[in-house]
N, C-alpha and C. Protein backbone atom coordinates (compact mmCIF):
# COMPACT_ATOMS: atom_id res chain seq x y z
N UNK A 1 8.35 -23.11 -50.62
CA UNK A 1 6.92 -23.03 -50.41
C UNK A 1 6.22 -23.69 -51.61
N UNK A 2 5.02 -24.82 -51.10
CA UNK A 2 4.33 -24.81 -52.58
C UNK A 2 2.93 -24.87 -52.06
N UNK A 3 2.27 -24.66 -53.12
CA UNK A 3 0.46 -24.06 -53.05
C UNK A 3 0.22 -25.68 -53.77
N UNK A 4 -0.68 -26.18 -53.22
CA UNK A 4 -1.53 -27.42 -54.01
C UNK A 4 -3.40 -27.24 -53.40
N UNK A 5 -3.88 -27.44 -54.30
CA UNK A 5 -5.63 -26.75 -54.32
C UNK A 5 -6.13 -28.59 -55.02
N UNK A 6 -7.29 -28.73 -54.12
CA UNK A 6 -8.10 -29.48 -53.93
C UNK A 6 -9.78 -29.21 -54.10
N UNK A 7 -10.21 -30.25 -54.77
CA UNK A 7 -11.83 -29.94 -54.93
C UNK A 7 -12.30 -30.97 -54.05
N UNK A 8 -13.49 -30.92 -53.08
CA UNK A 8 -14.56 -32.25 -53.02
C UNK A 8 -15.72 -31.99 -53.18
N UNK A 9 -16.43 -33.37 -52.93
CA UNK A 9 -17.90 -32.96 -53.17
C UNK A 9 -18.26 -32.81 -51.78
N UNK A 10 -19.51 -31.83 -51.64
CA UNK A 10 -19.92 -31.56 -49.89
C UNK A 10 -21.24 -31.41 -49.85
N UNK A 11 -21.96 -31.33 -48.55
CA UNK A 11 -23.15 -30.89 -48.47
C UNK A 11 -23.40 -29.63 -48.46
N UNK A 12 -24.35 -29.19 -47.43
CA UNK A 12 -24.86 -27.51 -47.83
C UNK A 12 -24.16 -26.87 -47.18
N UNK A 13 -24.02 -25.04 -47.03
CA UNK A 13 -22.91 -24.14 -46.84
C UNK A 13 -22.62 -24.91 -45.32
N UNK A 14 -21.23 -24.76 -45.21
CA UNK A 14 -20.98 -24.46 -44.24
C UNK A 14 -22.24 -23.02 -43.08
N UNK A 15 -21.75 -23.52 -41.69
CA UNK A 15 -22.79 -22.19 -40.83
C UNK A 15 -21.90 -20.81 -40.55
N UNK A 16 -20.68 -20.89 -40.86
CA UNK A 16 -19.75 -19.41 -41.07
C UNK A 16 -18.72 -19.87 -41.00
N UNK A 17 -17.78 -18.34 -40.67
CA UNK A 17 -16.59 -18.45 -41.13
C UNK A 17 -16.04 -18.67 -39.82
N UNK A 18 -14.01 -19.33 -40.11
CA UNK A 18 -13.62 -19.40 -38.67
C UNK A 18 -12.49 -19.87 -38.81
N UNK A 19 -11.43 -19.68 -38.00
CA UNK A 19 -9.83 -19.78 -37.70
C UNK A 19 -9.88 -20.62 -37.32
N UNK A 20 -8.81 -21.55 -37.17
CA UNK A 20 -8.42 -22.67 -36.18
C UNK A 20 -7.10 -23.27 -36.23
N UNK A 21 -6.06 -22.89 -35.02
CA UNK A 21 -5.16 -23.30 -35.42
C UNK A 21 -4.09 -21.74 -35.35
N UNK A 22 -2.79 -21.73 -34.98
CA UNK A 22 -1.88 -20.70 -35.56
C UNK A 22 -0.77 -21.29 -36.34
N UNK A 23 0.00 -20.79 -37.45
CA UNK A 23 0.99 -20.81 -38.25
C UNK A 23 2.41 -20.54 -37.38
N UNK A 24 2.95 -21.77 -36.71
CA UNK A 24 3.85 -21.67 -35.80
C UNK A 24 5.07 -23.05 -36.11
N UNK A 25 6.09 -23.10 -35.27
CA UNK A 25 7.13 -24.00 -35.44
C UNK A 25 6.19 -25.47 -35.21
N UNK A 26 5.76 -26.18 -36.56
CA UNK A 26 5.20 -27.92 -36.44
C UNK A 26 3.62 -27.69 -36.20
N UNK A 27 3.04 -26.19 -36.76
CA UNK A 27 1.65 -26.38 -36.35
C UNK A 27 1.13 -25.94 -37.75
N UNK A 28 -0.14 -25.58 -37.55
CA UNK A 28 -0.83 -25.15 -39.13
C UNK A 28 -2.45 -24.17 -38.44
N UNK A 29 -2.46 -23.59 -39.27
CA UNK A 29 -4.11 -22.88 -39.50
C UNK A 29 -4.71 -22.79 -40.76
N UNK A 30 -6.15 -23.62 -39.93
CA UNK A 30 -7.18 -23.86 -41.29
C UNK A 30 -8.05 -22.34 -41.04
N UNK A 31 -7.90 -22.00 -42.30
CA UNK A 31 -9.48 -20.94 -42.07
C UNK A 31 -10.48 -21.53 -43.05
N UNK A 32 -11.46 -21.43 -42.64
CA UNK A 32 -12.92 -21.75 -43.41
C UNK A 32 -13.82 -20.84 -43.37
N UNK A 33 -14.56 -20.71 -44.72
CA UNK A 33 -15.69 -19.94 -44.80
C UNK A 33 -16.73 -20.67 -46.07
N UNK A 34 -17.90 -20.19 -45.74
CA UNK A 34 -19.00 -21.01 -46.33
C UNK A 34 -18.69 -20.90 -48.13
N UNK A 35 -19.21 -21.98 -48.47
CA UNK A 35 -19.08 -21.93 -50.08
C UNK A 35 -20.50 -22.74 -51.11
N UNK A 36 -20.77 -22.56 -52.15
CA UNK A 36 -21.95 -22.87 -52.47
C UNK A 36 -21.71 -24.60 -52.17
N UNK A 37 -23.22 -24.75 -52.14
CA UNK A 37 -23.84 -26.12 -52.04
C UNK A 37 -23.00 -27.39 -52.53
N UNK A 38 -22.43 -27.98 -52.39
CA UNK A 38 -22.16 -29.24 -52.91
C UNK A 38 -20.99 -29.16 -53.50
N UNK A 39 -19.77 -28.31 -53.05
CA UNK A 39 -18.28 -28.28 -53.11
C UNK A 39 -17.71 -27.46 -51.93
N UNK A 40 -16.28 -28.01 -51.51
CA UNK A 40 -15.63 -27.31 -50.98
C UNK A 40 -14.37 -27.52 -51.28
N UNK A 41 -13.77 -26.45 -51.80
CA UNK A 41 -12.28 -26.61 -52.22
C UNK A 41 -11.22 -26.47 -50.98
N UNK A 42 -10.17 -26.51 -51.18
CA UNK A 42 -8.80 -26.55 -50.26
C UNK A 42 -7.43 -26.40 -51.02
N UNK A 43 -7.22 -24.80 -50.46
CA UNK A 43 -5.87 -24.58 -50.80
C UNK A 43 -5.25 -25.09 -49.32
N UNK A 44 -3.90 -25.21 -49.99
CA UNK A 44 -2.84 -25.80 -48.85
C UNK A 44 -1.34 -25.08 -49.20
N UNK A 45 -1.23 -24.26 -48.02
CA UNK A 45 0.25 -23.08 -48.45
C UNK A 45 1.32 -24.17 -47.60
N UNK A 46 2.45 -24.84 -48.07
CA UNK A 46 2.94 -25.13 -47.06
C UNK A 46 4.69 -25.15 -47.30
N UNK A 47 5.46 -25.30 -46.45
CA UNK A 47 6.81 -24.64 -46.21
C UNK A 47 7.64 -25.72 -46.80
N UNK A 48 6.87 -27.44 -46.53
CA UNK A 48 7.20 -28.36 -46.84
C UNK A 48 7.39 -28.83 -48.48
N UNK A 49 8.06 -28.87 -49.16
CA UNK A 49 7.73 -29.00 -50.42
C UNK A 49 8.29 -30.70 -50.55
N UNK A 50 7.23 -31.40 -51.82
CA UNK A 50 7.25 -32.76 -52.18
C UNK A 50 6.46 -33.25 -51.60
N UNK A 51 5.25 -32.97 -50.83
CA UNK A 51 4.53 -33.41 -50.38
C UNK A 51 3.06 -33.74 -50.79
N UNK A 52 2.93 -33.51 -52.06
CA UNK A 52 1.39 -33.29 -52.28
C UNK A 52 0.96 -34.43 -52.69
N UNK A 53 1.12 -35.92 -52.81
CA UNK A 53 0.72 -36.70 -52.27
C UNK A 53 0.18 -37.33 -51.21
N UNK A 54 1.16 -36.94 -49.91
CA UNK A 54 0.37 -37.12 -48.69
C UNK A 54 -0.65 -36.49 -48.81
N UNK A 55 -0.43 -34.70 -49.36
CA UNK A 55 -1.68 -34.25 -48.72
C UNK A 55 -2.50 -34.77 -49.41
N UNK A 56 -2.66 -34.90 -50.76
CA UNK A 56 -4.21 -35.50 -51.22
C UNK A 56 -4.40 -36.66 -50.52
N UNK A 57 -4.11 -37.90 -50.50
CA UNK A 57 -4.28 -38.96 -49.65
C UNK A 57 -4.91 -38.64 -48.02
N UNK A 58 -4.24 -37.60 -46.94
CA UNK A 58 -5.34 -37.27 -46.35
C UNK A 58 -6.56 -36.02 -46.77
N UNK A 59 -6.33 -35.63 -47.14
CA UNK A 59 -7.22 -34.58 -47.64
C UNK A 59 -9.00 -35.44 -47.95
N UNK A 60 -8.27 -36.59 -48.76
CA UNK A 60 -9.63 -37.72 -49.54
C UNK A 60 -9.95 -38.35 -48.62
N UNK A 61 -9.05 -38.62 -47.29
CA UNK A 61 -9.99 -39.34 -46.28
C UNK A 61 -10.60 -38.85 -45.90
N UNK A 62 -10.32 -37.20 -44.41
CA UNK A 62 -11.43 -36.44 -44.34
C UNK A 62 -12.39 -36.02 -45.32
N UNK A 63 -12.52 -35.35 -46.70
CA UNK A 63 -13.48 -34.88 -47.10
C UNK A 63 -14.35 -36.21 -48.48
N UNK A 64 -13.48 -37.46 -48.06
CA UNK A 64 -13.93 -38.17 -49.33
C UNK A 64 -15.30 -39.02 -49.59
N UNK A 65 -15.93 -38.97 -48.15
CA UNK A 65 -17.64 -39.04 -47.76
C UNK A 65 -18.54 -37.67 -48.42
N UNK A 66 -18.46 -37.03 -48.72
CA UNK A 66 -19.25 -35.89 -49.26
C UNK A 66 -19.86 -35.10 -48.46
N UNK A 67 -20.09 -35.81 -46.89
CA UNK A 67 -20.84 -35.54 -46.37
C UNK A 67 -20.40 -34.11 -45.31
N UNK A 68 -19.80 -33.88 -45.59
CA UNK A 68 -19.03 -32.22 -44.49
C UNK A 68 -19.63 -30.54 -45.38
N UNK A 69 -20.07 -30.09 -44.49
CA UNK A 69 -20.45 -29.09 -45.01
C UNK A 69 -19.65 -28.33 -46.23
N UNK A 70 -20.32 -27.84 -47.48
CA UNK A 70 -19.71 -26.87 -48.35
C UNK A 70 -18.63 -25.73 -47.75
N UNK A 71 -16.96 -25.70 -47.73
CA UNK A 71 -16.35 -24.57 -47.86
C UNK A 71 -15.79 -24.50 -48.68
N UNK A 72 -14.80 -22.77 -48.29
CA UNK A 72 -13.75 -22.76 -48.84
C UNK A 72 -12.62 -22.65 -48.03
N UNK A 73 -11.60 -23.51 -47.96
CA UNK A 73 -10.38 -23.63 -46.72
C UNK A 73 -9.52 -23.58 -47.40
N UNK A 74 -8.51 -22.84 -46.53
CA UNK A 74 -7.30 -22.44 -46.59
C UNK A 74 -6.36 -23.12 -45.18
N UNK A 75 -5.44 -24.02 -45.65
CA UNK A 75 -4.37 -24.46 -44.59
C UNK A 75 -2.87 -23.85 -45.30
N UNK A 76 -2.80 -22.97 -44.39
CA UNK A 76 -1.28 -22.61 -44.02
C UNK A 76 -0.73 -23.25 -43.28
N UNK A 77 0.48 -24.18 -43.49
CA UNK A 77 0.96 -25.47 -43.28
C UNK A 77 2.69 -24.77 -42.87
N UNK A 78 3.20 -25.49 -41.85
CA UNK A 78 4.51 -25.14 -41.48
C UNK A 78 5.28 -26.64 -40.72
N UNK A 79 4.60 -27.65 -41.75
CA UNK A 79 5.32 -28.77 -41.46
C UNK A 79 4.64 -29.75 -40.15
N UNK A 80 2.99 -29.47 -40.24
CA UNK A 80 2.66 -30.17 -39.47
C UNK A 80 2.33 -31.48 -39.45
N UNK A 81 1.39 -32.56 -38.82
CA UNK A 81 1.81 -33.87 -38.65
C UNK A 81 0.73 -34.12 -39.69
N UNK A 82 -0.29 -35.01 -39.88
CA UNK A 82 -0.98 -35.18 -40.56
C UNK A 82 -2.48 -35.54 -39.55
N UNK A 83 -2.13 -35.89 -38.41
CA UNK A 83 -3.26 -35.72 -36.91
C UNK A 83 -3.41 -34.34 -36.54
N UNK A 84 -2.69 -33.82 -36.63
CA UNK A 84 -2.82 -32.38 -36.55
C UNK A 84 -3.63 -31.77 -37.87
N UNK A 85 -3.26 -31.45 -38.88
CA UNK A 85 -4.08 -30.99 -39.98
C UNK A 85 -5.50 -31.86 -39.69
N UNK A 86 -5.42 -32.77 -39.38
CA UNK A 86 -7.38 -33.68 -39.49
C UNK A 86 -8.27 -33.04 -38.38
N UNK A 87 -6.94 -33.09 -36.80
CA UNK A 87 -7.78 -32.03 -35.94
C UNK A 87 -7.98 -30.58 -35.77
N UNK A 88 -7.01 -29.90 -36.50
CA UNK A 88 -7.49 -28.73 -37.08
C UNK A 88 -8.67 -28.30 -37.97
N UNK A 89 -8.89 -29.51 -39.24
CA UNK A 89 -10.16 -29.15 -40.37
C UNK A 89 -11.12 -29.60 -39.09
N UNK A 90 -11.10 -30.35 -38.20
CA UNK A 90 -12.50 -30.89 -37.64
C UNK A 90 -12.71 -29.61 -36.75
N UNK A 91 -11.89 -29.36 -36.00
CA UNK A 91 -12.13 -27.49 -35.05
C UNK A 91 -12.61 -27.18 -35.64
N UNK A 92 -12.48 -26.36 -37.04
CA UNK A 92 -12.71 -25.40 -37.75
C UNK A 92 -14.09 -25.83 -38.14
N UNK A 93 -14.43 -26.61 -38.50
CA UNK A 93 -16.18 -27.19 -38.88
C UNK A 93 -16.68 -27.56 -37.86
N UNK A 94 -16.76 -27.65 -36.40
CA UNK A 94 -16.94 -27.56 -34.92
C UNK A 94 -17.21 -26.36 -34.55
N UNK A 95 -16.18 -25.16 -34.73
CA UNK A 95 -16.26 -23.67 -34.40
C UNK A 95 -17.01 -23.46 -35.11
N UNK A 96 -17.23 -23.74 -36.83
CA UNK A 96 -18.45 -22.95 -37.23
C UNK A 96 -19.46 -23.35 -37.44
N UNK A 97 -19.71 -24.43 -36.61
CA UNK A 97 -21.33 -25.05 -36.35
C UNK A 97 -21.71 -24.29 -35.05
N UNK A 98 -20.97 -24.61 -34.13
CA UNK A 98 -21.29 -24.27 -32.91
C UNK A 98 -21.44 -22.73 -32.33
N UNK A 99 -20.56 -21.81 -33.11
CA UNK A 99 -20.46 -20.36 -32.63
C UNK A 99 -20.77 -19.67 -33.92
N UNK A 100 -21.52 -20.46 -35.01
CA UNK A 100 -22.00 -19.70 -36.42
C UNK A 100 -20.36 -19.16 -36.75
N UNK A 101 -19.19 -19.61 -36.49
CA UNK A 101 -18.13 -19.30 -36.85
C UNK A 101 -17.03 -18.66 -36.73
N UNK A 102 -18.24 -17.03 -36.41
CA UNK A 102 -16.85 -15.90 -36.40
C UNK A 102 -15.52 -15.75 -35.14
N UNK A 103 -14.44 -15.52 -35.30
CA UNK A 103 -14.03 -15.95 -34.38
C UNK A 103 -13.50 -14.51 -33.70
């Protein structure tokens, strides 16, 4: 297992909190919840170890516009693809625009 934590720059809070995604054989779950103005960090738990290059490399594409709402996310990772983790963070900021979050 290794933990690697990420900063970006973001806009204003996220609109709530919200799951997306289960922790299963090749899948992952992001949870998000709102965080102050103009950061959102990202821990990443994952099973895969040697990887934390990829992940920063996508990590900086999705969040490297500034422009995605302020959280704080958590991906529990079990070896998923890297289309998968992008459409997971986008659910999760989808669910908590659209349903204020809670799930």
């Amino acid at each position: 297992m290794e933990r690697l934590d990420y900063e970006f720059a973001a806009g204003q809070p996220a609109a709530g909190r919200t799951v997306s995604g289960v922790v299963a054989s090749g899948d992952l779950e992001v949870l998000l919840e709102p965080a102050g103005a103009g950061r959102t960090t990202v821990a990443v738990q994952t099973a895969v170890d040697g990887y934390g290059a990829t992940w920063k490399a996508l990590l900086e594409r999705v969040f490297g516009a500034g422009d995605l709402p302020a959280a704080r996310i958590e991906i529990n990772d079990n070896g998923a693809t890297p289309g998968v983790v992008r459409m997971r963070i986008e659910q999760a900021y989808e669910q908590a625009a659209t349903k204020g979050g809670t799930p």
